[in-house]
C-alpha atoms as a PDB file:
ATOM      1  CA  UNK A   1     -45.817  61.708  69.356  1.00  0.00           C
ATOM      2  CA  UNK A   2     -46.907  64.340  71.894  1.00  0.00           C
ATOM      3  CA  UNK A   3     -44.557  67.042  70.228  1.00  0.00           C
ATOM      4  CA  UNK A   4     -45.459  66.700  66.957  1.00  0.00           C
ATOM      5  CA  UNK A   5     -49.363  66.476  68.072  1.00  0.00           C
ATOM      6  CA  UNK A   6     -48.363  69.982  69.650  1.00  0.00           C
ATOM      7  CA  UNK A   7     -46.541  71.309  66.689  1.00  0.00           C
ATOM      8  CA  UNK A   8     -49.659  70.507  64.284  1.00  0.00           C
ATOM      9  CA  UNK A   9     -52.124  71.759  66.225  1.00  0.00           C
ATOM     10  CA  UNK A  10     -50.279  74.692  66.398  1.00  0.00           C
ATOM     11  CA  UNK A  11     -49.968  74.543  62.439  1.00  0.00           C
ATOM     12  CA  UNK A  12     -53.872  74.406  62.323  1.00  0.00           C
ATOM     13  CA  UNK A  13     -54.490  77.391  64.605  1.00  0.00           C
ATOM     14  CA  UNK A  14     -52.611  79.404  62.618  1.00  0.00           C
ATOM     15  CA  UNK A  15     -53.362  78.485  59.126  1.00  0.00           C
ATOM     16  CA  UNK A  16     -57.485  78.340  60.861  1.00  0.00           C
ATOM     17  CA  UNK A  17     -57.040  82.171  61.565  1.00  0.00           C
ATOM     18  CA  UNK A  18     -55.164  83.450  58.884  1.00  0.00           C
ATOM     19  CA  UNK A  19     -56.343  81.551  56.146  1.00  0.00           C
ATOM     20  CA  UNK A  20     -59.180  79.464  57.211  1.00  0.00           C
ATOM     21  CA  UNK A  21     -57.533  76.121  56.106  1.00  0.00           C
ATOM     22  CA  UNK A  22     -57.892  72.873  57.486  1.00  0.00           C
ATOM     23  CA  UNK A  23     -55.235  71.012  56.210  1.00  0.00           C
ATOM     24  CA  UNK A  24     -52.763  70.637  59.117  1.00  0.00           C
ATOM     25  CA  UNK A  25     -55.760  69.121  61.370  1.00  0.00           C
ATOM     26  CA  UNK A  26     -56.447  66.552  58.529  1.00  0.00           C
ATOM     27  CA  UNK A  27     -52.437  65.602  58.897  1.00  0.00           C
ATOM     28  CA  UNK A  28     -53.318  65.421  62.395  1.00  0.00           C
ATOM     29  CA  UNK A  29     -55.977  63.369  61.897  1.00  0.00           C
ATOM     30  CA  UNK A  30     -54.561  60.949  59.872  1.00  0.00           C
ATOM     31  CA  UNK A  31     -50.820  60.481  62.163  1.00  0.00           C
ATOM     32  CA  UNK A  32     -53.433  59.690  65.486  1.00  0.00           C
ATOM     33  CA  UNK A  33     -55.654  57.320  62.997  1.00  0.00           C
ATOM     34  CA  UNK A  34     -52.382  55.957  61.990  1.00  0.00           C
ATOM     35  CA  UNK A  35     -50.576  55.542  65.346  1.00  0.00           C
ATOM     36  CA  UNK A  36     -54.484  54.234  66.806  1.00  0.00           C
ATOM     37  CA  UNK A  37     -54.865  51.516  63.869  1.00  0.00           C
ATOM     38  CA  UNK A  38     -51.382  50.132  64.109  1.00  0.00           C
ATOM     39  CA  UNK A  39     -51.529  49.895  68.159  1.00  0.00           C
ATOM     40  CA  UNK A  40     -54.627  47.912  67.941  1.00  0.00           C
ATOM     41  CA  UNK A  41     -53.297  46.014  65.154  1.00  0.00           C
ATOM     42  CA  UNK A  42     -50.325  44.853  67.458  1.00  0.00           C
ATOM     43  CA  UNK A  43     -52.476  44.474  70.379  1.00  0.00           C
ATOM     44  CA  UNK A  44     -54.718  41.850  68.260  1.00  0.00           C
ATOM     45  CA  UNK A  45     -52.235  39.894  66.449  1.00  0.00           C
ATOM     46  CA  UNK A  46     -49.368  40.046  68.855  1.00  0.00           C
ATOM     47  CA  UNK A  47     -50.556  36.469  70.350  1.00  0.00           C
ATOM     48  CA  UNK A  48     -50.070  35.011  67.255  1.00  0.00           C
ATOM     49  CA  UNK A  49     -46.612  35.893  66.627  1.00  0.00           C
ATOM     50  CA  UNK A  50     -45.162  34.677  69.829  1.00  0.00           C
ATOM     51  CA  UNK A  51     -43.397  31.149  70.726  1.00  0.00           C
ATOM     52  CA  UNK A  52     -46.056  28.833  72.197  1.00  0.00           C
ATOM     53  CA  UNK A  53     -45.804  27.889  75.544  1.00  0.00           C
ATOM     54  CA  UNK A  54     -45.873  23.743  76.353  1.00  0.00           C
ATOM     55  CA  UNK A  55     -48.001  21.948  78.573  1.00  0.00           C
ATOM     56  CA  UNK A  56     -47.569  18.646  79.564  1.00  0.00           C
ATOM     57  CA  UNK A  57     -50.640  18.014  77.402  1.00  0.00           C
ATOM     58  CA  UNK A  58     -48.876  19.871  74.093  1.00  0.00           C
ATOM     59  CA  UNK A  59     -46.283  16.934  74.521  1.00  0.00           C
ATOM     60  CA  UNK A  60     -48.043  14.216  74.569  1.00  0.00           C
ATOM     61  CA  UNK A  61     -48.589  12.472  71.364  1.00  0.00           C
ATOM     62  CA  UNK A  62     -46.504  11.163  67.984  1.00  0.00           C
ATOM     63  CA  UNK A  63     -43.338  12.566  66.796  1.00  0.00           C
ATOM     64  CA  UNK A  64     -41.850  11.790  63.792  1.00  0.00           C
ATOM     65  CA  UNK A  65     -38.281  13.123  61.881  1.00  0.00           C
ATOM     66  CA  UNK A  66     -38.270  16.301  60.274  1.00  0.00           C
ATOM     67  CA  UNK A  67     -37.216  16.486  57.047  1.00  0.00           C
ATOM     68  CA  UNK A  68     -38.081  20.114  56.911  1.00  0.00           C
ATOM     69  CA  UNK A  69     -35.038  20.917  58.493  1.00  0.00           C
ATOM     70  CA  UNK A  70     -32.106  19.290  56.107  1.00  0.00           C
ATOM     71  CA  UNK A  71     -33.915  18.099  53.364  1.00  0.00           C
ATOM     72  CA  UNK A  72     -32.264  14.966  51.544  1.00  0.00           C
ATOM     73  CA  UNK A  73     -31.699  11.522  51.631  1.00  0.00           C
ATOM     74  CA  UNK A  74     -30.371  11.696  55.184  1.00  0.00           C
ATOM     75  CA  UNK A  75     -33.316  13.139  55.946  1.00  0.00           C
ATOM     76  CA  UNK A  76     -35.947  10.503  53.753  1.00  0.00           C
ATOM     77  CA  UNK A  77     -34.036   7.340  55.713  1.00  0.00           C
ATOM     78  CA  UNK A  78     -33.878   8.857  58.959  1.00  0.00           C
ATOM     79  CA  UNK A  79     -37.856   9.294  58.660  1.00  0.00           C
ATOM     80  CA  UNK A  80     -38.300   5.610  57.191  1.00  0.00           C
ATOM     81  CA  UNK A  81     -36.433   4.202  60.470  1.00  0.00           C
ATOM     82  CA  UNK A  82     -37.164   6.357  63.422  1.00  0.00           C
ATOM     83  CA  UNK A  83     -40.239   7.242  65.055  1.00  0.00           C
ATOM     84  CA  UNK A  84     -41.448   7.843  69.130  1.00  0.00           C
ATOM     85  CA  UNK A  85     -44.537   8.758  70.915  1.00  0.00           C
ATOM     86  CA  UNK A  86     -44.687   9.907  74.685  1.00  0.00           C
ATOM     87  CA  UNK A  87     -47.858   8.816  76.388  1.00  0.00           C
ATOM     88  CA  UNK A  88     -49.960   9.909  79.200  1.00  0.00           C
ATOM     89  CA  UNK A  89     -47.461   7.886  81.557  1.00  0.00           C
ATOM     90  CA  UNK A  90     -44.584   9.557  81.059  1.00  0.00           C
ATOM     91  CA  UNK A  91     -43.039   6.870  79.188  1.00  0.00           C
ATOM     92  CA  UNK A  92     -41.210   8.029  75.259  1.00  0.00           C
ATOM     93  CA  UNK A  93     -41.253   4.687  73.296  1.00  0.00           C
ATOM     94  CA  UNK A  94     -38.779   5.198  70.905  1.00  0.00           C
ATOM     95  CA  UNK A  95     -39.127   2.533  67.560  1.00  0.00           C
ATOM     96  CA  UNK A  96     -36.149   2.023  65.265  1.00  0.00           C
ATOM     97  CA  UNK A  97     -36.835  -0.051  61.941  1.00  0.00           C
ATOM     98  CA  UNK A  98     -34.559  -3.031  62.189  1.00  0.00           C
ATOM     99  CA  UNK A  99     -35.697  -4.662  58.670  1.00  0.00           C
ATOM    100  CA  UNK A 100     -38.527  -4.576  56.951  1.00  0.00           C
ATOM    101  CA  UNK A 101     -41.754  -4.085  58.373  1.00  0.00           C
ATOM    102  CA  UNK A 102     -39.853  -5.113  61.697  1.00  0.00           C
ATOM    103  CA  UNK A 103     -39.811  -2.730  64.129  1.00  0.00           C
ATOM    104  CA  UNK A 104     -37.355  -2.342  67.954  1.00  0.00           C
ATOM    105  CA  UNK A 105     -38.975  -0.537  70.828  1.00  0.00           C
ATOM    106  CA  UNK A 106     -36.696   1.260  73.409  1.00  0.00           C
ATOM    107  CA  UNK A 107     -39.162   2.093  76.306  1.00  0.00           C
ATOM    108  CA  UNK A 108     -37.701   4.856  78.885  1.00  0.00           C
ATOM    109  CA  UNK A 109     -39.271   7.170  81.283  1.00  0.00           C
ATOM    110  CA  UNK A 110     -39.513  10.361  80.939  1.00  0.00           C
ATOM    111  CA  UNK A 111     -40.338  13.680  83.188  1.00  0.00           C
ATOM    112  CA  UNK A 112     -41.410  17.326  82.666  1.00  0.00           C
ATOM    113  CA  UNK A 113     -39.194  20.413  84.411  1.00  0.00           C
ATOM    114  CA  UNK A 114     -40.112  23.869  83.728  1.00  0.00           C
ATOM    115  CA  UNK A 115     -38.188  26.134  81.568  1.00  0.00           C
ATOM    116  CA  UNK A 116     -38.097  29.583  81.712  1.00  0.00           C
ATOM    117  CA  UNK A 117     -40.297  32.192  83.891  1.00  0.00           C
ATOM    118  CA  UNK A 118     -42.479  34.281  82.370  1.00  0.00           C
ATOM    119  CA  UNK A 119     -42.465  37.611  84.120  1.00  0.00           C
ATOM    120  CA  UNK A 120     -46.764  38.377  83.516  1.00  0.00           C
ATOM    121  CA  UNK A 121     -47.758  35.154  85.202  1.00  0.00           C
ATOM    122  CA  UNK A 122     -45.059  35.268  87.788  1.00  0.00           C
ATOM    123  CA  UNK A 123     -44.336  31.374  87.266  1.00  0.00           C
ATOM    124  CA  UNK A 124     -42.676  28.878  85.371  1.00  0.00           C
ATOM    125  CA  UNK A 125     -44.396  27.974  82.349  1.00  0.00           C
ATOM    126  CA  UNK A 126     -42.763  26.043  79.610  1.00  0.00           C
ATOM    127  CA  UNK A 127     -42.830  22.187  79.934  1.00  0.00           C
ATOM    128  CA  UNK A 128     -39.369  20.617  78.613  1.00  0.00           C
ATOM    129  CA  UNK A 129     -38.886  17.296  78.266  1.00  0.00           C
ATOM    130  CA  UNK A 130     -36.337  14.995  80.226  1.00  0.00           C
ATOM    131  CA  UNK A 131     -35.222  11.261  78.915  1.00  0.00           C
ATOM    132  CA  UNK A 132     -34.203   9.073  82.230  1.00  0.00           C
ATOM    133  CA  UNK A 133     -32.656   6.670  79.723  1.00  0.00           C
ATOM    134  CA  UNK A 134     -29.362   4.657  80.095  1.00  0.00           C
ATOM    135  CA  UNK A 135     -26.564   3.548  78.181  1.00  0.00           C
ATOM    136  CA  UNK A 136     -28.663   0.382  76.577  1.00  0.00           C
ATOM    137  CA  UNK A 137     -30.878   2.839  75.127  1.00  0.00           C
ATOM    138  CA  UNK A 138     -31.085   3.631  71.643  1.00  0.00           C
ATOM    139  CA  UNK A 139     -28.051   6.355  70.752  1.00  0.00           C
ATOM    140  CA  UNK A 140     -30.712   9.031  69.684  1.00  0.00           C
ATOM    141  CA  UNK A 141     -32.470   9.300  73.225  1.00  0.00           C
ATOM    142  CA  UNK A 142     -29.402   8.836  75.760  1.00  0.00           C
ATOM    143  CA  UNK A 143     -29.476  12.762  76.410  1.00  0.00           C
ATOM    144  CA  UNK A 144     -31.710  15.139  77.194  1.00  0.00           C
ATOM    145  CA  UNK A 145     -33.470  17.089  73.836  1.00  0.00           C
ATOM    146  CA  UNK A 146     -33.561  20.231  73.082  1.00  0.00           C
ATOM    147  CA  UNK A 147     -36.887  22.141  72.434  1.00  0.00           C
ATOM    148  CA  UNK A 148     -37.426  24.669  69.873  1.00  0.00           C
ATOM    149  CA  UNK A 149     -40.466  26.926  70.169  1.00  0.00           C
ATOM    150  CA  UNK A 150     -41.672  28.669  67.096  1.00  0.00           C
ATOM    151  CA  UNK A 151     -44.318  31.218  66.277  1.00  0.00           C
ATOM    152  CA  UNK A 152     -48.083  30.121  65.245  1.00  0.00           C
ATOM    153  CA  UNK A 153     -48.252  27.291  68.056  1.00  0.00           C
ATOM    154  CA  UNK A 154     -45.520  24.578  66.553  1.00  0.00           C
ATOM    155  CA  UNK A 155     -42.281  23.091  68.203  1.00  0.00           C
ATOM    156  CA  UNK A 156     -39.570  20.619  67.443  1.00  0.00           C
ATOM    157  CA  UNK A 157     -36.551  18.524  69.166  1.00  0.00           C
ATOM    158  CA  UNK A 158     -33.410  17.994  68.261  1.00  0.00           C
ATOM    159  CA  UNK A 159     -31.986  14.893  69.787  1.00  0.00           C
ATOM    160  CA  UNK A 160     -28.309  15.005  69.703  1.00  0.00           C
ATOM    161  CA  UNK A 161     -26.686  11.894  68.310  1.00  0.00           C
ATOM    162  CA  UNK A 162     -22.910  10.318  68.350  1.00  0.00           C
ATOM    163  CA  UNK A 163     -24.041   9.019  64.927  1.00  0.00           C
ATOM    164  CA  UNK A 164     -25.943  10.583  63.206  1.00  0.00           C
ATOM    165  CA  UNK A 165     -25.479  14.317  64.857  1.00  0.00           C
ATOM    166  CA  UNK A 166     -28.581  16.407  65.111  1.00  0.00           C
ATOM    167  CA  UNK A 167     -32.070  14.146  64.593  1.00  0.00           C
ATOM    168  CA  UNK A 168     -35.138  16.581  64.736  1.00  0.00           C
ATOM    169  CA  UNK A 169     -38.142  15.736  64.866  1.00  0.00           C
ATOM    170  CA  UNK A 170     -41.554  17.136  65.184  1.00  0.00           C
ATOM    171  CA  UNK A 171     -44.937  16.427  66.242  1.00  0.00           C
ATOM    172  CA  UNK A 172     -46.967  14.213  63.745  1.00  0.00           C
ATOM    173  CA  UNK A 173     -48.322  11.125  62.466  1.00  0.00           C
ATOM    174  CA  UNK A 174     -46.050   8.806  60.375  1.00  0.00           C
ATOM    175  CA  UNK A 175     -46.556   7.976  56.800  1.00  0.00           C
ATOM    176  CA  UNK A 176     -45.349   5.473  54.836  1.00  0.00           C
END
């Protein structure tokens, strides 16, 4: 930046004397304009286009399958028969369709732990999510899920199952 600043204002001086033309300061003009528009640009939006960070608070609520993810009929029966919400006491009731309109709930606790540290706040700040389930559980939430962050304030888990391998689901209300 600062050598080719240098190199057109040198341009302009001399084309200024010698031939009273402007155009290498007008060049100049429009690279700082450039450079100027596009930094504050980035500086504006930049928020926008980074993974959200979770609060206990972002967690709470409905979750429902995916089907986003792998589109099909998988994906269309997996949303028909599983659903959870986590509530404000740390509990994740899981409900699996067993026929019908009849529904099993699974009811296990569940805790926050931090995830990563983010170096401008000098603290942990991402909320993950941990199942304290046992073996009677449903097979979807015996382990731990994994949390995906993504741009524009959304996330999803992917539960990993013996069955069924990867269930995601995301934050929502369910629809029949």
């Amino acid at each position: 930046m600062l050598p080719l600043t240098g190199v057109l204002l040198l341009t302009w001086g001399v084309t200024y004397l010698r031939w009273k033309k402007h155009t290498a300061f007008y060049i100049l003009l429009v690279f700082w304009g450039f450079f100027i528009f596009g930094t504050g640009l980035l500086w504006i939006t930049g928020p926008y286009f980074r993974p959200m960070i979770l609060t206990n608070k972002d967690i709470i609520g409905n979750y429902i399958i995916d089907k986003n993810k792998f589109p099909g009929r998988q994906a269309d029966w997996q949303y028909e028969n599983f659903k959870f919400t986590i509530n404000e006491n740390d509990e994740l009731i899981f409900q699996s369709r067993v026929y019908g309109n009849v529904w099993k709930s699974d009811t296990v606790k569940v805790s926050y732990f931090s995830g990563y540290y983010e170096i401008d706040k000098k603290e942990y700040c991402n909320r993950k999510l941990r199942v304290h389930s046992d073996s009677t559980a449903h097979h979807i939430i015996r382990d731990n899920p994994t949390l995906y962050r993504q741009k524009f304030n959304s996330f999803y888990y992917v539960f990993e199952s013996k069955k069924f391998g990867n269930v995601f689901f995301k934050k929502g209300e369910w629809e029949k």
